[in-house]
Every structure is written in structure tokens, then in C-alpha cells.
Protein backbone atom coordinates (compact mmCIF):
# COMPACT_ATOMS: atom_id res chain seq x y z
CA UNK A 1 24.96 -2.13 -9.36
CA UNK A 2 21.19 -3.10 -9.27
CA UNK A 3 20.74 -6.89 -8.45
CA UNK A 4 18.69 -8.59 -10.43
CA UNK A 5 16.95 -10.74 -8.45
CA UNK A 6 14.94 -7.52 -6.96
CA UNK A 7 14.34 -6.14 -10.47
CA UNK A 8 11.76 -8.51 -12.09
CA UNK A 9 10.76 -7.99 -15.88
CA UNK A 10 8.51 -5.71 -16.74
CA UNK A 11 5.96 -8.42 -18.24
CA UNK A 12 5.97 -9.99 -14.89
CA UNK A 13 4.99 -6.65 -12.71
CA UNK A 14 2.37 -5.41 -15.95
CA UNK A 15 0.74 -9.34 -14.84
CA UNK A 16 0.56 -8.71 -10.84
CA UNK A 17 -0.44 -5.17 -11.61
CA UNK A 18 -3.34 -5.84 -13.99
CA UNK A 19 -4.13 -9.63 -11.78
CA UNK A 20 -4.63 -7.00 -8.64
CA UNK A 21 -6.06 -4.11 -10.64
CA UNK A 22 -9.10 -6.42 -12.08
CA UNK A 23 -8.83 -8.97 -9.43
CA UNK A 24 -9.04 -11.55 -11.29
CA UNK A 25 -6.95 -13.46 -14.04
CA UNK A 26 -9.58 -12.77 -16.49
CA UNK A 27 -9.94 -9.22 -16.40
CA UNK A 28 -6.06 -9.35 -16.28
CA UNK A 29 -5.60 -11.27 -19.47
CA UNK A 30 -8.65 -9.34 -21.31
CA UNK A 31 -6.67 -6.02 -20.43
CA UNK A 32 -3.24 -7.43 -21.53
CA UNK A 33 -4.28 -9.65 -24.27
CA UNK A 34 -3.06 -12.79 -23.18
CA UNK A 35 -4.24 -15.99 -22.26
CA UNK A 36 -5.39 -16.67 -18.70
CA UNK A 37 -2.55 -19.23 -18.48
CA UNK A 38 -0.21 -17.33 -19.68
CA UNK A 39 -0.72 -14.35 -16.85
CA UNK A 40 -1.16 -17.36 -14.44
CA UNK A 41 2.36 -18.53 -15.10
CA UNK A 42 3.72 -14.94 -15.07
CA UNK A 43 2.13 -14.54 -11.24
CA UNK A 44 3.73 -17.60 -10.61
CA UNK A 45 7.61 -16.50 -12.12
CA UNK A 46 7.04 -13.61 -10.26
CA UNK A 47 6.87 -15.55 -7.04
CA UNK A 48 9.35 -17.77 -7.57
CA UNK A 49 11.78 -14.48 -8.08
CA UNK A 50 10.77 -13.03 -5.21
CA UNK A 51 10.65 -16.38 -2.91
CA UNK A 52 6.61 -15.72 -1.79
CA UNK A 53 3.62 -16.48 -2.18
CA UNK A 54 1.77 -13.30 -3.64
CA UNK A 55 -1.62 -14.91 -3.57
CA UNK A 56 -3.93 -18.08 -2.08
CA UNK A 57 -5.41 -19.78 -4.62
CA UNK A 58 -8.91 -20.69 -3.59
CA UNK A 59 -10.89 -22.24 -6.28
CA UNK A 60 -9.40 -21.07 -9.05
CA UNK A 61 -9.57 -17.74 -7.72
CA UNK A 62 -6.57 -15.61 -6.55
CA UNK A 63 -6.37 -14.05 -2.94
CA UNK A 64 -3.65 -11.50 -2.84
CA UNK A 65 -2.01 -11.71 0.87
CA UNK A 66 -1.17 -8.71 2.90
CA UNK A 67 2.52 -8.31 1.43
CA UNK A 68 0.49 -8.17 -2.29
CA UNK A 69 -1.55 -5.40 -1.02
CA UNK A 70 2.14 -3.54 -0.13
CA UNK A 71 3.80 -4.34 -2.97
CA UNK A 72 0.74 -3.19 -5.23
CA UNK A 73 1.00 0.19 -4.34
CA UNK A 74 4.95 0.43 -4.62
CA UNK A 75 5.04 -1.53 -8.24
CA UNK A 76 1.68 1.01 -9.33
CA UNK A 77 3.82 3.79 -8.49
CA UNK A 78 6.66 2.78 -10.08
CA UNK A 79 5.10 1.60 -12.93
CA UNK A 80 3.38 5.34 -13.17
CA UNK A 81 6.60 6.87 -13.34
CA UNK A 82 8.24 4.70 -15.90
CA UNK A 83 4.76 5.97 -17.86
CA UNK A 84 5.05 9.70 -17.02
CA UNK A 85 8.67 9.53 -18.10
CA UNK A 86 8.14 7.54 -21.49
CA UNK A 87 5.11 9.88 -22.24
CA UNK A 88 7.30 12.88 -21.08
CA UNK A 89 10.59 11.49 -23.60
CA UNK A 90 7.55 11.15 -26.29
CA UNK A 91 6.58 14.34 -26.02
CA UNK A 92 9.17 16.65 -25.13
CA UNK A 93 12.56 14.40 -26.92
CA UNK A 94 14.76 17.57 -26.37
CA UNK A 95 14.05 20.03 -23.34
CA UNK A 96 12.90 17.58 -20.32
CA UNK A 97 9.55 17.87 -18.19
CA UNK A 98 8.28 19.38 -14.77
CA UNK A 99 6.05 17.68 -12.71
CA UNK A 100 4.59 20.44 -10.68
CA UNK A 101 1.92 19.65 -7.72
CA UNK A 102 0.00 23.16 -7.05
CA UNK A 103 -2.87 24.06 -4.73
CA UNK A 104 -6.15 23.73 -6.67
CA UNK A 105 -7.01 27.66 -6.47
CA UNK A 106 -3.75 28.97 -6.60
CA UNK A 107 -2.65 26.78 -9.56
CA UNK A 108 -5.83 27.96 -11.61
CA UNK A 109 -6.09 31.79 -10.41
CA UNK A 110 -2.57 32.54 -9.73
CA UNK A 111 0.38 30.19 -11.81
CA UNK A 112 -1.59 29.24 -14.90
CA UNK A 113 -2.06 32.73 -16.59
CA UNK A 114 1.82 33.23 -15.56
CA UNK A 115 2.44 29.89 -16.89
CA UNK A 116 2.36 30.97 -20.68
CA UNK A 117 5.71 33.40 -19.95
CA UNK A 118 7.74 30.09 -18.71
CA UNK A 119 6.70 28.19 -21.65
CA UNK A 120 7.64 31.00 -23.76
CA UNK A 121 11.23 31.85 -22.37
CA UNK A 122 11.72 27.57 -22.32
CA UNK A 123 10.51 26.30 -25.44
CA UNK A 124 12.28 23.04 -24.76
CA UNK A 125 10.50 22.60 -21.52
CA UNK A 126 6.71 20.85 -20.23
CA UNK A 127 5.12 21.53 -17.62
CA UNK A 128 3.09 18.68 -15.86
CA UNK A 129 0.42 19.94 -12.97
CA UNK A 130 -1.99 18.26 -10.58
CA UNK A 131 -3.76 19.48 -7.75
CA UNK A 132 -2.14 18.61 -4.18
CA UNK A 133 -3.57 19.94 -0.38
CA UNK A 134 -1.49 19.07 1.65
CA UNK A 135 2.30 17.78 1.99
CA UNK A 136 3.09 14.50 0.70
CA UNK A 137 6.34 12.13 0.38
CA UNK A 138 8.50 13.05 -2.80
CA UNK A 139 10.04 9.44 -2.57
CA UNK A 140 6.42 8.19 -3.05
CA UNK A 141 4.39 10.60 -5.66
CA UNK A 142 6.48 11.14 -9.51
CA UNK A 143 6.53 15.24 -8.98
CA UNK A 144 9.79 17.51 -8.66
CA UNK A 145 8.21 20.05 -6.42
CA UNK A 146 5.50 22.07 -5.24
CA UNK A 147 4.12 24.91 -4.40
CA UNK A 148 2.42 24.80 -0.75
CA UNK A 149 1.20 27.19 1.69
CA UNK A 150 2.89 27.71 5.41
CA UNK A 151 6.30 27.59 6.36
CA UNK A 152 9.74 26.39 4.82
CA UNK A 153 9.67 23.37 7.49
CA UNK A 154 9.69 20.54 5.06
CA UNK A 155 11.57 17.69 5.96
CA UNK A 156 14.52 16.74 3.49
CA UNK A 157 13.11 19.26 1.29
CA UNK A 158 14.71 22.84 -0.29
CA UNK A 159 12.67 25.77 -0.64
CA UNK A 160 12.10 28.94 -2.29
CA UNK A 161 9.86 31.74 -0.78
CA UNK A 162 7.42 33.34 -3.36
CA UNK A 163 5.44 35.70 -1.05
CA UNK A 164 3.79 36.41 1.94
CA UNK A 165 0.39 35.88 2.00
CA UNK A 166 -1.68 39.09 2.25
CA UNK A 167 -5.38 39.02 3.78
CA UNK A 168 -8.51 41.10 2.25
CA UNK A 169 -12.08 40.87 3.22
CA UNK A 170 -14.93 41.36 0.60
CA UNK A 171 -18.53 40.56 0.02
CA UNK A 172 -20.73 40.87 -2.70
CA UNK A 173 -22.65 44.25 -3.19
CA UNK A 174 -26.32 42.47 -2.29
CA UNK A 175 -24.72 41.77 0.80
CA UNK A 176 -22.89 44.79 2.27
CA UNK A 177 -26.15 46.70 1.04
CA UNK A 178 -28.01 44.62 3.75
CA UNK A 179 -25.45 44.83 6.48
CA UNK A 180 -23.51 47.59 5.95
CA UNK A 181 -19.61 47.59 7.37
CA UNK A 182 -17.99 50.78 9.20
CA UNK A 183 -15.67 49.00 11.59
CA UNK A 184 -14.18 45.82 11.98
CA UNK A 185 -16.82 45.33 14.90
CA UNK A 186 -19.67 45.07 12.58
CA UNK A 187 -18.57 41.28 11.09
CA UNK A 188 -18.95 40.22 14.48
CA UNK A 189 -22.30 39.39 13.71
CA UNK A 190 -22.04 38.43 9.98
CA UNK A 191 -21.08 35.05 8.70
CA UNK A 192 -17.23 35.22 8.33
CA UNK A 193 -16.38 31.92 5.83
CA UNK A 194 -13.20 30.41 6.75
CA UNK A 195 -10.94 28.11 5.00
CA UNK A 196 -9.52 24.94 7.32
CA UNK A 197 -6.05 25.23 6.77
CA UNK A 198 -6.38 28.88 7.49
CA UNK A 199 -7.68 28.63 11.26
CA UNK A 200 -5.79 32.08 12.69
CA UNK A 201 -6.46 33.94 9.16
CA UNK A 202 -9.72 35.85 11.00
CA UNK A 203 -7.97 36.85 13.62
CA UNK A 204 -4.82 37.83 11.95
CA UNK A 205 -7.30 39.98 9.86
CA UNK A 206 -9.07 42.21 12.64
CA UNK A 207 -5.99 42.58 13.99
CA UNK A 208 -4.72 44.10 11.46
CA UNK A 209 -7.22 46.39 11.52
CA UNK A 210 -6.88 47.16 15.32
CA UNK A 211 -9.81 45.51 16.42
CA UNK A 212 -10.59 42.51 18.25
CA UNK A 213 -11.83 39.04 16.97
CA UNK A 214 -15.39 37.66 17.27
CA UNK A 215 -15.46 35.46 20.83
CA UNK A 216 -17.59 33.02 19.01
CA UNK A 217 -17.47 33.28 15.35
CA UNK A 218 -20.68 32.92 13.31
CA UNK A 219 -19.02 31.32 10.29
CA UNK A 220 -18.95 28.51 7.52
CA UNK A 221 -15.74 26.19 6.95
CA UNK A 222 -14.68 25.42 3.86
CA UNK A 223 -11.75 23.31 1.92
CA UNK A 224 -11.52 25.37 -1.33
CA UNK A 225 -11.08 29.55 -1.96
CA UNK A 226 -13.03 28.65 -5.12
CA UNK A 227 -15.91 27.41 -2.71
CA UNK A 228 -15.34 30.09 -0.49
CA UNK A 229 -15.75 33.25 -3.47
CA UNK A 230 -18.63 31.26 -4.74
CA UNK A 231 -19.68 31.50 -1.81
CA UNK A 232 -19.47 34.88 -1.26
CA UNK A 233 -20.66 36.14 -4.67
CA UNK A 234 -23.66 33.98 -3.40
CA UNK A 235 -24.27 36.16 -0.65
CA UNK A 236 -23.89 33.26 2.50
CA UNK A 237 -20.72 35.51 4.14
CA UNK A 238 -17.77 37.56 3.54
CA UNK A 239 -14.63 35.97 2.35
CA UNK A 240 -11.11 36.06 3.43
CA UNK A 241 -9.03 36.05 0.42
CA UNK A 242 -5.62 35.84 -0.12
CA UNK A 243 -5.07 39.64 -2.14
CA UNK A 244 -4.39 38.39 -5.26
CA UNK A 245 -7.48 36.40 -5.30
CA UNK A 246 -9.62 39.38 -3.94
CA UNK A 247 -8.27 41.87 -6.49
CA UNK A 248 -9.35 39.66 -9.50
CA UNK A 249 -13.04 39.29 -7.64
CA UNK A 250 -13.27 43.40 -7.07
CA UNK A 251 -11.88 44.27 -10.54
CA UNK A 252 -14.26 42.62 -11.72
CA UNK A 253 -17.16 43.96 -9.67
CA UNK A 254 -18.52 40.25 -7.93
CA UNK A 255 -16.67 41.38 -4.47
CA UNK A 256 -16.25 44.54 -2.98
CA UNK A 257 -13.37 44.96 -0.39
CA UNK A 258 -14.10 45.60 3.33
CA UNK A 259 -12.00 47.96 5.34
CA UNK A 260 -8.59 47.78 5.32
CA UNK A 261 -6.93 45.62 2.39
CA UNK A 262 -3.93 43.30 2.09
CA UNK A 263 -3.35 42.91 5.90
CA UNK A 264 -0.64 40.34 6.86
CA UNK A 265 -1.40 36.78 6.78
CA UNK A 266 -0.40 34.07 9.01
CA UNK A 267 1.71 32.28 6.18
CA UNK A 268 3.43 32.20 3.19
CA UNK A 269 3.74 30.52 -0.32
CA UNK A 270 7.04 28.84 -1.04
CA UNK A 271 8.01 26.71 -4.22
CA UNK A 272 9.69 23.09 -1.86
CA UNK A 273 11.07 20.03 -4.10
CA UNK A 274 13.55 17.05 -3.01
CA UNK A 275 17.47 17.88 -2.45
CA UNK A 276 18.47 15.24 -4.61
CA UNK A 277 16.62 16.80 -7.88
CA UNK A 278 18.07 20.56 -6.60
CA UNK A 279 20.00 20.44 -10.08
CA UNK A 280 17.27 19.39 -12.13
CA UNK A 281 17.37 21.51 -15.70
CA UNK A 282 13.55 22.00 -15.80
CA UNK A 283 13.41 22.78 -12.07
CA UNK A 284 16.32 24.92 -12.08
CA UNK A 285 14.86 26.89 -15.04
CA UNK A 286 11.18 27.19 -13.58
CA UNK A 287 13.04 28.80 -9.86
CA UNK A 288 15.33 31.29 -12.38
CA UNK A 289 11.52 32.32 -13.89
CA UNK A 290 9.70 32.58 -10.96
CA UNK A 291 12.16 34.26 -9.07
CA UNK A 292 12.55 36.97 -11.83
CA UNK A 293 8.85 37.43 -12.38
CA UNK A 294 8.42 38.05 -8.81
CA UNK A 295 11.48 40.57 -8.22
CA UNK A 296 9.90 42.51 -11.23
CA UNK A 297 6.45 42.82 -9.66
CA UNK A 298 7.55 43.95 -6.44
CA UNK A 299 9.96 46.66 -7.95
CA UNK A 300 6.86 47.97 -9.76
């Protein structure tokens, strides 16, 4: 049973939010419509429930303390979630939602078009997505999984391989004209653009094609594939794309391939979310889907 000393009305945490959101009581009663007294008095119930001061009050102004600062960030989260969920319930009264995190590329190039056949074969279902790099706390972001890059090592998390990632290398036509590729040896003096949270990709690449790595490496870092094929189109270097990213670029002629394609990568992609929401409907229908659509590509 929840005690309700630690759950204080909503009206109270909308006050502290929107006092420490504006930081001041003005902007907090011009975004909540009230009077500045009456969000003063709220800041003060709220204190008196919890048994601290929240703020110093310095001239009629309000200094949140260190323990505000903390408690901020938990009661904007929360408060975000009891949002996503009321918007979600709005929305969607019958099926349920899935809040998906996705990396930026592979969430536009890869899952998107795909999304359409989920949608389809769950009518009852939305699906939620924002853009995550790297690994995060479940407990402290509203999402019921994503889909990451690397290994199935996170903690208190279950996961789902989707694939190995496969490595091509392609530049655009201008530029293998001008330096023109008959072995692996002859990138060693091109610019090879790298992404960095793929530091081993280059060399997992030449040896895949039997040849040894650059010692030095004359190349470009980046954070994004869709930087790095811009990139390359550009003419700067010669990507290292995952395949299914490089196959969309050569089919339609920006990229050309270089040598020998889809070589092992040093990872994988795997679909992770939180044990406790393993029997989630939406989540449970979105791994049945994926899973399927997968199996059926590879058999083909």
C-alpha cells in the first residue's frame, strides 16, 4: 500500500515543477493560471508534507536548495510519464502503446519503412520513438525497450538478437575515379571515416578481406552514419557502412561498394527492455513481429 505522506497531490508537484521550471513564482503562476499566492502556498504545503525546506527565500525570491535540484528531475520525470500515459490512453483507448528508443540512423533507414507492417498486423497498437546513443537507465527514462548496438550485456535487462552487423566499404564514383581501389592496401592512404562507437570496425573490415590495417589511419571521426554517407557522397572518404545501409546508398547509385562486401562486424543489433515489462502486450507483440520478419528474410 502506497503511503500517503510520500505521494503529494498532483497540484502541489505541477507548483514546484512550474516554480523550478520558470524560476520564479511569476512565471509559475502565468503558466498555471493562478495567483502568485496561491502557488506560494502550494510550495509551502508541499514542504510541510515532505518535512523540508525546498527553497531560501531571499527577497521575495525563491532559491531552490540542493535536495530541490534532486527532486526536480525525479518529479519531471514522473510527471512526463503520467503525460505520455494519459496522451497514450487518449489516443490509443483500446490496444496500448510502445515506447521504443532507436538509434537515430537505424530508426530512420532501417525500422521505420518496416514499421508500417507492425502497425498493420496490430491495429490496436502505437508506436512511440525517440532517438537514443547510448544505454540509459529504464527505471529513469518512460520507454519499454530499445534497440542498441553491441552485445546482450545489459544489466537487469532481457534481450533479443536481430542480426549481426555486416561491414561494406563504398565511396562515391568522383572519388574512386580519382583514387582508384584494387586491394585493400590502396585505402591505406585514403581517408577512411569512422564512426566512434565503432573503433575496431576498420580493422575488422581489412581483415576480412585478408589484408592488414593502416598503422596510422588517415581518417575523420564521426557520431552519426547519416554524417558519415553524407560524407561520403561528398567525396571527403570512404564509408564503413553497416550492409543494409550501403545497399540502399549503391542501389541507388550515390556509393559504389569497394572490394569485398558484407564482411563481419565487430557487433550486433539486439532489441533489450526491462524484466519487469517482459509481459508487456505491445512489447510482446512488437518481439513476435520482428522476430518473424527477420526469420523470413534470412530464409529468402
Amino acid at each position: 500500500m502506497r503511503q500517503r505522506r510520500f505521494l503529494p497531490n498532483l497540484s502541489l508537484l505541477l507548483a514546484f515543477d512550474a516554480v523550478m521550471r520558470n524560476g520564479s513564482v511569476t512565471g509559475a503562476a502565468q503558466d498555471l493560471a493562478l495567483t502568485q499566492s496561491t502557488v506560494s502556498r502550494l510550495i509551502q504545503t508541499l514542504e510541510a508534507q515532505l518535512g523540508q525546506d525546498l527553497f531560501r527565500r531571499q527577497r521575495k525570491r525563491l532559491i531552490p536548495t540542493e535536495a530541490a535540484q534532486r527532486y526536480f528531475r525525479e518529479v519531471s520525470n514522473a510527471l512526463d510519464i503520467l503525460q505520455r500515459a494519459s496522451m497514450s490512453l487518449i489516443a490509443n483507448p483500446e490496444g496500448g502503446s510502445l515506447s521504443l528508443a532507436v538509434l537515430p540512423t537505424f530508426g530512420t533507414r532501417w525500422l521505420a519503412p518496416r514499421l508500417p507492417g507492425f502497425l498493420s498486423a496490430n491495429p490496436g497498437i502505437s508506436v512511440n520513438l525517440a532517438t537514443r546513443f547510448a544505454r540509459f537507465n529504464f527505471e529513469a527514462e518512460p520507454f519499454d525497450a530499445m534497440i542498441c548496438f553491441g552485445r546482450d550485456d545489459w544489466p537487469e535487462a532481457m534481450h533479443l538478437k536481430l542480426f549481426d552487423e555486416r561491414l561494406t566499404a563504398c565511396a562515391a564514383p568522383a572519388f574512386l575515379a580519382d583514387h582508384p581501389v584494387a586491394r585493400a592496401e590502396d585505402l591505406h592512404d585514403c581517408v577512411l571515416l569512422q564512426l566512434e562507437t565503432r573503433p575496431t570496425a576498420w580493422a575488422a573490415w581489412f581483415e576480412g578481406q585478408g589484408a592488414a590495417p593502416p598503422m596510422v589511419p588517415n581518417g575523420m571521426l564521426m557520431d552519426q552514419f547519416s554524417m558519415m554517407i553524407q560524407a561520403a557522397i561528398s567525396g571527403l572518404g570512404i564509408a564503413l557502412l553497416p550492409d543494409y545501409l550501403a545497399r540502399i546508398e549503391i542501389t541507388e547509385g550515390r556509393l559504389r561498394p569497394i572490394l569485398r562486401q558484407a564482411v563481419p562486424g565487430p557487433g550486433a543489433y539486439w532489441l533489450a527492455w526491462p524484466q519487469g515489462k517482459d509481459d508487456l502486450g505491445p512489447l510482446k507483440a512488437f518481439r513476435g513481429w520482428i522476430t518473424a520478419m527477420l526469420a523470413e528474410a534470412t530464409d529468402r
